[in-house]
Structures are given as C-alpha cells and as structure tokens.
C-alpha atoms as a PDB file:
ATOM      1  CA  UNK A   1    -114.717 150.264  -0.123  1.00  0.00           C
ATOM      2  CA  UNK A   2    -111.903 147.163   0.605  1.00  0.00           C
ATOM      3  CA  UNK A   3    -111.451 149.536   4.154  1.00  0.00           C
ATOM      4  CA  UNK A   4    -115.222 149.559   4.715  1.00  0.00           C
ATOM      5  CA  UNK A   5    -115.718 145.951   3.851  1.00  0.00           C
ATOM      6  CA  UNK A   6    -112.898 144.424   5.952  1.00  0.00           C
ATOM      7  CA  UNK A   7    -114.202 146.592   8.672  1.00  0.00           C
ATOM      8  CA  UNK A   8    -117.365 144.603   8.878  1.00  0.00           C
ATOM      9  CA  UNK A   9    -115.867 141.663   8.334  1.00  0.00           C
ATOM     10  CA  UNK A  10    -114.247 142.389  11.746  1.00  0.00           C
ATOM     11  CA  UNK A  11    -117.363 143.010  13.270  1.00  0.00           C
ATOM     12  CA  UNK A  12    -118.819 139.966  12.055  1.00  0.00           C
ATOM     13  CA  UNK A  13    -116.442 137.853  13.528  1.00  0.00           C
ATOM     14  CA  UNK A  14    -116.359 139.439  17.050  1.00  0.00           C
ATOM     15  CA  UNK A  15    -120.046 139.542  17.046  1.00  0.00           C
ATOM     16  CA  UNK A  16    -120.221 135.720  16.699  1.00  0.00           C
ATOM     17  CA  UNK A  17    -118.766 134.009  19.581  1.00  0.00           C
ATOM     18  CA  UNK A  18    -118.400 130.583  20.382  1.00  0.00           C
ATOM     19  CA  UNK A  19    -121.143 128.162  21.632  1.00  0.00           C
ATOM     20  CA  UNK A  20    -124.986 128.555  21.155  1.00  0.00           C
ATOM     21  CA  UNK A  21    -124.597 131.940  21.845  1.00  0.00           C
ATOM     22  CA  UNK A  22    -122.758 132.400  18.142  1.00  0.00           C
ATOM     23  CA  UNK A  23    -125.496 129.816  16.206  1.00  0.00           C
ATOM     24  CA  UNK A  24    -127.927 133.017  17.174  1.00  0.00           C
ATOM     25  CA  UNK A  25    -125.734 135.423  16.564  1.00  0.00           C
ATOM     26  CA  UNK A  26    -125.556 133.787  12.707  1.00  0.00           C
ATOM     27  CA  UNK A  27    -128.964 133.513  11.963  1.00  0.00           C
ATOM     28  CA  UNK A  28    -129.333 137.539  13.409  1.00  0.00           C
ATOM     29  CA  UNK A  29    -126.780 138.370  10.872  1.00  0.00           C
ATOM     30  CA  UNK A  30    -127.798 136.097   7.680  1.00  0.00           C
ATOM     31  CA  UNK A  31    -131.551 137.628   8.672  1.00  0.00           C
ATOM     32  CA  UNK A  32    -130.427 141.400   8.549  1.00  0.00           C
ATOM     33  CA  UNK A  33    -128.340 140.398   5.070  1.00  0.00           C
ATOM     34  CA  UNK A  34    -131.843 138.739   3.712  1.00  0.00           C
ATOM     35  CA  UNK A  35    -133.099 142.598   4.926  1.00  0.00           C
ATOM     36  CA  UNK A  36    -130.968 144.228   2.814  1.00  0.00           C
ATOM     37  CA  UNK A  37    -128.499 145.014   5.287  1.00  0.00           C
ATOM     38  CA  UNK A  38    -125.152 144.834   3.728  1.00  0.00           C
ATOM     39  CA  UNK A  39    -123.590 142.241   6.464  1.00  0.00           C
ATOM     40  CA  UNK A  40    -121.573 139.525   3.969  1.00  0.00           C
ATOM     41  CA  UNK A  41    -122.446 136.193   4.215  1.00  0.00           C
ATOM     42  CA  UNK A  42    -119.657 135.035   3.114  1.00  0.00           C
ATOM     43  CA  UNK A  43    -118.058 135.803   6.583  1.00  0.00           C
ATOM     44  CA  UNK A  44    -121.134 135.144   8.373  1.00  0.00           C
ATOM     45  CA  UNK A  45    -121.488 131.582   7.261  1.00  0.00           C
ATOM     46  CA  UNK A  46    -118.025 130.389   7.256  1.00  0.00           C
ATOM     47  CA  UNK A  47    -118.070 130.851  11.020  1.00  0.00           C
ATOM     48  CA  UNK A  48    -121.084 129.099  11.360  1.00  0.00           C
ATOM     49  CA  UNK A  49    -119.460 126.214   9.904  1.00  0.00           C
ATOM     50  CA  UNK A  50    -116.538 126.438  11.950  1.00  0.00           C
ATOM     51  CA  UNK A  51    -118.893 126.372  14.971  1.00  0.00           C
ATOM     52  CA  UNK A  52    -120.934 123.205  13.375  1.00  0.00           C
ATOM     53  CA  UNK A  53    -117.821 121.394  12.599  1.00  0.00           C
ATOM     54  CA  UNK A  54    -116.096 121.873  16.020  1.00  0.00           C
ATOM     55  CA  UNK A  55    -119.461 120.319  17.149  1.00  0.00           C
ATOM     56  CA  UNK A  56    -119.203 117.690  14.601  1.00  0.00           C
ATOM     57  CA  UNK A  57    -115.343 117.051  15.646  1.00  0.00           C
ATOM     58  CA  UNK A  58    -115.738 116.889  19.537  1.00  0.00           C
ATOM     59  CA  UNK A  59    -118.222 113.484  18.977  1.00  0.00           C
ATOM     60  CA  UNK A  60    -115.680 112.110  16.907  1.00  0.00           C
ATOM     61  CA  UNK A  61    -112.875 112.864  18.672  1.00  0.00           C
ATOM     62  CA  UNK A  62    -115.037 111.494  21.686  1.00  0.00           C
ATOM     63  CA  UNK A  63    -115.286 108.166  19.840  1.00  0.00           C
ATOM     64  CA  UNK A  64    -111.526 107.875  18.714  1.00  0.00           C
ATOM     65  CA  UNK A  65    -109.648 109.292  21.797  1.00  0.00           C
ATOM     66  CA  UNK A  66    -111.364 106.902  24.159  1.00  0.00           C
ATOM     67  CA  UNK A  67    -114.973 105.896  22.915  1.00  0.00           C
ATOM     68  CA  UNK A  68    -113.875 102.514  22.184  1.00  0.00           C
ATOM     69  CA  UNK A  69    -112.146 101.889  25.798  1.00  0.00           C
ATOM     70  CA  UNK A  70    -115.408 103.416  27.476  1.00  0.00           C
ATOM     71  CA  UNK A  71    -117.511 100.760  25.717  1.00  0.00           C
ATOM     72  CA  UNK A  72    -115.304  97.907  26.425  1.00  0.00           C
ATOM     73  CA  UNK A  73    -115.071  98.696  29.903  1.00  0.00           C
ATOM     74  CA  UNK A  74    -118.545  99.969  30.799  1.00  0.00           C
ATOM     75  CA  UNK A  75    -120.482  98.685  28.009  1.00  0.00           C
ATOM     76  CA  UNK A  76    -121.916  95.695  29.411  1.00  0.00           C
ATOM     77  CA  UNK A  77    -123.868  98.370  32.032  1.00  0.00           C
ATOM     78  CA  UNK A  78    -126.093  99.430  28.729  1.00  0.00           C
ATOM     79  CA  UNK A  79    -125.949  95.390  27.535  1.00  0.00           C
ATOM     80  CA  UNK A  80    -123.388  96.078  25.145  1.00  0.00           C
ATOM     81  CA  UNK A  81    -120.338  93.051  25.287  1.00  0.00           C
ATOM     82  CA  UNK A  82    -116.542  93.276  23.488  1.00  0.00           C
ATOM     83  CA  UNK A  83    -117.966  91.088  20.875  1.00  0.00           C
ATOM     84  CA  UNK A  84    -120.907  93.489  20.045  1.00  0.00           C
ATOM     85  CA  UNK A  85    -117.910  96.273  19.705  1.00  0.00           C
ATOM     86  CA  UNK A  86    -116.115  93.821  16.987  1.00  0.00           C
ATOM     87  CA  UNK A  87    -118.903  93.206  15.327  1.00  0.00           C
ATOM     88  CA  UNK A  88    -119.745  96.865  15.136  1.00  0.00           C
ATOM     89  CA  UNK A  89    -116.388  97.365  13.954  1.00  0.00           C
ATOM     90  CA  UNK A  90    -116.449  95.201  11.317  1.00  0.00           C
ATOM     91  CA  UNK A  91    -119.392  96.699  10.267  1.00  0.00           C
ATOM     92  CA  UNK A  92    -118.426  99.659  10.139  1.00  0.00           C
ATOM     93  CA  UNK A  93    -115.195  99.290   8.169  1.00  0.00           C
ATOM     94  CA  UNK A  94    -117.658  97.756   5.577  1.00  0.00           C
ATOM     95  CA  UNK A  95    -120.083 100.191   5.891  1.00  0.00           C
ATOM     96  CA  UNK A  96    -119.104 102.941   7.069  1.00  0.00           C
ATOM     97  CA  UNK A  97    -118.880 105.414   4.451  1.00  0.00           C
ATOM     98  CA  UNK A  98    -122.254 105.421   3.303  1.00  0.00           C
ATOM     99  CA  UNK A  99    -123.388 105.409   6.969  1.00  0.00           C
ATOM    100  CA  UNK A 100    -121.945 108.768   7.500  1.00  0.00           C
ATOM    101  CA  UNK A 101    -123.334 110.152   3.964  1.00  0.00           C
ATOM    102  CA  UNK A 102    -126.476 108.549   4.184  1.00  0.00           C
ATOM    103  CA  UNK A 103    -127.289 108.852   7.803  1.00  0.00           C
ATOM    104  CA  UNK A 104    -126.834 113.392   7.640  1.00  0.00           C
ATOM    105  CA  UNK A 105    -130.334 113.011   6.071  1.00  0.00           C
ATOM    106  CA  UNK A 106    -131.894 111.240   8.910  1.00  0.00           C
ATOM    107  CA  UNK A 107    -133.273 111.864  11.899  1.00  0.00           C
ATOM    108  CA  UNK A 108    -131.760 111.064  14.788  1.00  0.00           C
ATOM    109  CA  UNK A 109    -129.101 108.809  13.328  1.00  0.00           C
ATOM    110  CA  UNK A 110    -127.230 112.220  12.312  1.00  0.00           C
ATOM    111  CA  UNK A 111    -127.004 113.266  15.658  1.00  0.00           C
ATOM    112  CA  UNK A 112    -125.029 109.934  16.566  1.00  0.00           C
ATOM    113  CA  UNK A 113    -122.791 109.032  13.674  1.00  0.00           C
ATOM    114  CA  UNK A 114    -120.075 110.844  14.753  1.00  0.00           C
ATOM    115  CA  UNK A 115    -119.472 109.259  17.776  1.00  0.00           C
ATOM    116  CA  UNK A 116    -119.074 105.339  16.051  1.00  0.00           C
ATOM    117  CA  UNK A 117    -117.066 107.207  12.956  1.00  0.00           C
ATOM    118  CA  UNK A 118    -114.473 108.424  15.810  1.00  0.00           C
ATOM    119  CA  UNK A 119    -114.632 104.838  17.709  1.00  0.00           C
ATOM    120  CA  UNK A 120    -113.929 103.287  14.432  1.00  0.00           C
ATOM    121  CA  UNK A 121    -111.165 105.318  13.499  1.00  0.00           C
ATOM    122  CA  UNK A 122    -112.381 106.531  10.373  1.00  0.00           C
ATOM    123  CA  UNK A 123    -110.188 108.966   8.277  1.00  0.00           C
ATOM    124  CA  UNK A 124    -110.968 112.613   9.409  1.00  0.00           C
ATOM    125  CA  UNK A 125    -110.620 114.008   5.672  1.00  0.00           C
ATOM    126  CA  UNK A 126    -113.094 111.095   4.539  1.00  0.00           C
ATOM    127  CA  UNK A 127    -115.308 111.632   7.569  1.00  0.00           C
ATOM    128  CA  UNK A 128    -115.714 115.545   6.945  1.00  0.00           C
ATOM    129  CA  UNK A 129    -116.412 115.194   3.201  1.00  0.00           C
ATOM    130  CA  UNK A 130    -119.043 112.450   3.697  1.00  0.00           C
ATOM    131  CA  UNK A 131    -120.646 114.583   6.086  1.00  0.00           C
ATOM    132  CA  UNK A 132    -120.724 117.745   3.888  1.00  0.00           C
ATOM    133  CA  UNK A 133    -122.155 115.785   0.985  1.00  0.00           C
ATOM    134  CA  UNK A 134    -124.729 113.896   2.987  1.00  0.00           C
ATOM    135  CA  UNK A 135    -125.852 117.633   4.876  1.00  0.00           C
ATOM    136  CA  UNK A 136    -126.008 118.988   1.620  1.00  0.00           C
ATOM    137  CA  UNK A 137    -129.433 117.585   0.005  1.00  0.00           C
ATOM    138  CA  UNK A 138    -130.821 117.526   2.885  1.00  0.00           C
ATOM    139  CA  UNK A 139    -130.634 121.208   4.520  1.00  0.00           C
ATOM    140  CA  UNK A 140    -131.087 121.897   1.017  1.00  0.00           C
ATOM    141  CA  UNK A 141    -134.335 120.468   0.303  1.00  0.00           C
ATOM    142  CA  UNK A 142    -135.382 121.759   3.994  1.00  0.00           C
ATOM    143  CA  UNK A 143    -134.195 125.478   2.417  1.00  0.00           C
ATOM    144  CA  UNK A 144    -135.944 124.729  -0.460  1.00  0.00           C
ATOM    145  CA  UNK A 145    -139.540 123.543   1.521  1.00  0.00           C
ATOM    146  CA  UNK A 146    -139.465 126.508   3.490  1.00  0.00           C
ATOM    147  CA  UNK A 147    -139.494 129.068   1.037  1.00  0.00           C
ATOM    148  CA  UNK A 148    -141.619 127.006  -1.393  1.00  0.00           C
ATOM    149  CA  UNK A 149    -143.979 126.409   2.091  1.00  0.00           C
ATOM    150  CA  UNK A 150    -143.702 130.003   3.336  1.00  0.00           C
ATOM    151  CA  UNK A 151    -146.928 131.611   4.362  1.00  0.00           C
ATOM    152  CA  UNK A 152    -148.964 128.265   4.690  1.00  0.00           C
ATOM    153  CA  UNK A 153    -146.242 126.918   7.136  1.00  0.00           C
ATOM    154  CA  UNK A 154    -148.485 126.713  10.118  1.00  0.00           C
ATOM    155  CA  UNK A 155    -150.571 124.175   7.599  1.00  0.00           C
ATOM    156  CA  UNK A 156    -147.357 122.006   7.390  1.00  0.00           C
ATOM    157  CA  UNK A 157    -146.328 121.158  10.686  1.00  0.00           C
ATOM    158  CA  UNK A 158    -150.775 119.777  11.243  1.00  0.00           C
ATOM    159  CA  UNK A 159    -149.624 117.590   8.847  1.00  0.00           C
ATOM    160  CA  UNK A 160    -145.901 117.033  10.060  1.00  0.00           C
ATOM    161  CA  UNK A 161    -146.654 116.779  13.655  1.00  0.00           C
ATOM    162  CA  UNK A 162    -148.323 112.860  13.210  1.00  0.00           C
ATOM    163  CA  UNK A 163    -144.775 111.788  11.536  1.00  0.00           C
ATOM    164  CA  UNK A 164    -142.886 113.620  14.431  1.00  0.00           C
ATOM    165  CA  UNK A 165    -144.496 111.073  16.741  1.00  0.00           C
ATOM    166  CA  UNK A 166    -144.591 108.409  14.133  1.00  0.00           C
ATOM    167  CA  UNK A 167    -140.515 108.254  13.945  1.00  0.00           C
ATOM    168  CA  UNK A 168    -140.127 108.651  17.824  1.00  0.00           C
ATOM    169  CA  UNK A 169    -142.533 105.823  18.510  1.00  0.00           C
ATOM    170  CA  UNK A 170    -140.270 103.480  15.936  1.00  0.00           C
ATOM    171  CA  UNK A 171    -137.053 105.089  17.543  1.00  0.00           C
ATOM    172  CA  UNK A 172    -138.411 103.874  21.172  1.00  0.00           C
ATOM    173  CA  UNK A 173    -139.782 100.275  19.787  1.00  0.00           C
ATOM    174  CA  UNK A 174    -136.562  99.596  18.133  1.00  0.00           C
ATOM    175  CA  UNK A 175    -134.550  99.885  21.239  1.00  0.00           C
ATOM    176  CA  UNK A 176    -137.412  98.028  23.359  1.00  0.00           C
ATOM    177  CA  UNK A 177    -137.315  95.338  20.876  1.00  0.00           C
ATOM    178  CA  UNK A 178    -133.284  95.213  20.932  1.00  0.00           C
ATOM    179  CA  UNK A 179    -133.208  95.494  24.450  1.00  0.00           C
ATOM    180  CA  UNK A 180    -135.279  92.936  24.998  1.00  0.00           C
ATOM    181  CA  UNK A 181    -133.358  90.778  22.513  1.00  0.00           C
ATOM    182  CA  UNK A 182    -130.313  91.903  24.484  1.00  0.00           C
ATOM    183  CA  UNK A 183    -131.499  90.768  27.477  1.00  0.00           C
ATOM    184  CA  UNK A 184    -132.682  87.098  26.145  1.00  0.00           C
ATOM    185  CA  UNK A 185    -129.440  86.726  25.066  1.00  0.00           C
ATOM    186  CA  UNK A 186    -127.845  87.634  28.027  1.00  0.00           C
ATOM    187  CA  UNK A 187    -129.834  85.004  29.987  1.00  0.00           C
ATOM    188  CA  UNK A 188    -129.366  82.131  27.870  1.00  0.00           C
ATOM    189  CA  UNK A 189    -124.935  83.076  27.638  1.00  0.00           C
ATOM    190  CA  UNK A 190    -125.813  82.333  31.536  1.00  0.00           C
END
C-alpha cells in the first residue's frame, strides 16, 4: 500500500507543473479526489500552495529588491514624489501588519499588498503568516457559500453582478478623485 501510495504521489507531482498550467492541473486532481478517485490531497494541495506562494513571493520580492528605487526614480511619471514614498513608509511600519491580514479579504487590495510589504521591507516570516491568516476566512467562507449556494448558484451571481460593478466604480472614483487631488497639488508646489 506505502509502494502504491508513494507511487501516486509521484504522479501527482509531475502532473502539476509550474505556472497556470499547474493551478489547472490542481483543481483536475482535487475534482477527481471529490469523485472518489483516490488522488491524495494532501500532495495535491501542498503544491498548489507552493505555486500560490511563489506568486505571492515574486511581488514582494519585486517591492524589496528594487520597488522602492523604481518609485523614487520614476514615480513622479504616475504623480507619486519621494515624500509620498516616506510617508507611505511610515505608514506602513505603523500599519502594516494588519494591512496584509486584513487586506487578503478584499478585493483588489489583495492583489497589491505584496508589492508595498516587499518595498517596505517587511519581515518575510511575518509577511507569510499574515497572509495565511488573512486568506484563511476568507477562501473559507467563499468554500463555505459555494457549497451552501450550490444548485441555485446561477441565482447568486443576478444578485452579485450589481456589487461587481458597484466596487469597480468606487475603485475607479477613488483614483479619479486622488488623481485629481494629485494633480492640484502638483500645480500649486509650482
């Protein structure tokens, strides 16, 4: 059985490369598991967390290898000055922490926090755990609203769909509105 077993953990892990390609490949093999198809999850999903967190890593790696030096020097092309970068630093020394944890169960902002968490140097250890705790409740209450939702999903995203276009409108108005402030400011420092 341990022969058996560690042979399809082998194929597991060859079937799953890297890239999109291998976030497929994972949800093929945790849907034949959830058919009753003996194919052990607890191979399957490590590697899909090795593939998230290399994703993860490479933004903040961006940020801390040269995410800082790209900002002050090009920066001001997007309206963003030195002194914004302090501030944002300062902020982010203060805040930081719960802004990773807090901003995994939001739209958008967890695609992004990565990238400032790198540029501020933040400690990788502390940086990983935050983000496991704050991905937890969320892709567990999206687990947990699917199968609860099931059959009458189609129902769900009638209702859904109005938010959808609810958070990108306030995602686009907050940037026109700060880059409108950004540019008022940059006129009167003239």
């Amino acid at each position: 059985m341990a022969h058996l077993l560690e042979a399809v953990k082998t194929w597991v892990q060859s079937f799953i490369p890297g890239g999109v390609g291998g976030y497929a490949a994972i949800f093929f093999l945790m849907v034949l598991e959830s058919a009753c198809i003996p194919i052990p999850s607890e191979v399957t999903m490590p590697v899909g967390g090795l593939l998230a967190s290399q994703g993860k890593l490479i933004s903040y790696y961006v940020g801390r290898g040269g995410g800082r030096a790209l900002l002050l020097r090009y920066g001001r092309y997007v309206l963003i000055k030195p002194h914004d970068v302090e501030r944002a630093d300062e902020w982010f020394a203060r805040y930081g922490p719960p802004a990773v944890f807090f901003s995994r169960m939001l739209p958008v902002l967890r695609t992004f926090i990565s990238l400032p968490a790198g540029v501020a140097r933040m400690d990788l250890r502390r940086f990983s755990i935050l983000t496991v705790l704050g991905c937890l409740p969320w892709v567990t209450a999206l687990a947990v609203a699917g199968y609860f939702l099931g059959q009458h999903w189609d129902r769900v995203l009638t209702y859904t769909r109005p938010l959808e276009y609810l958070v990108l409108v306030g995602v686009v108005a907050g940037a026109a509105v700060w880059l409108v402030r950004r540019r008022k400011a940059s006129r009167a420092a003239v």
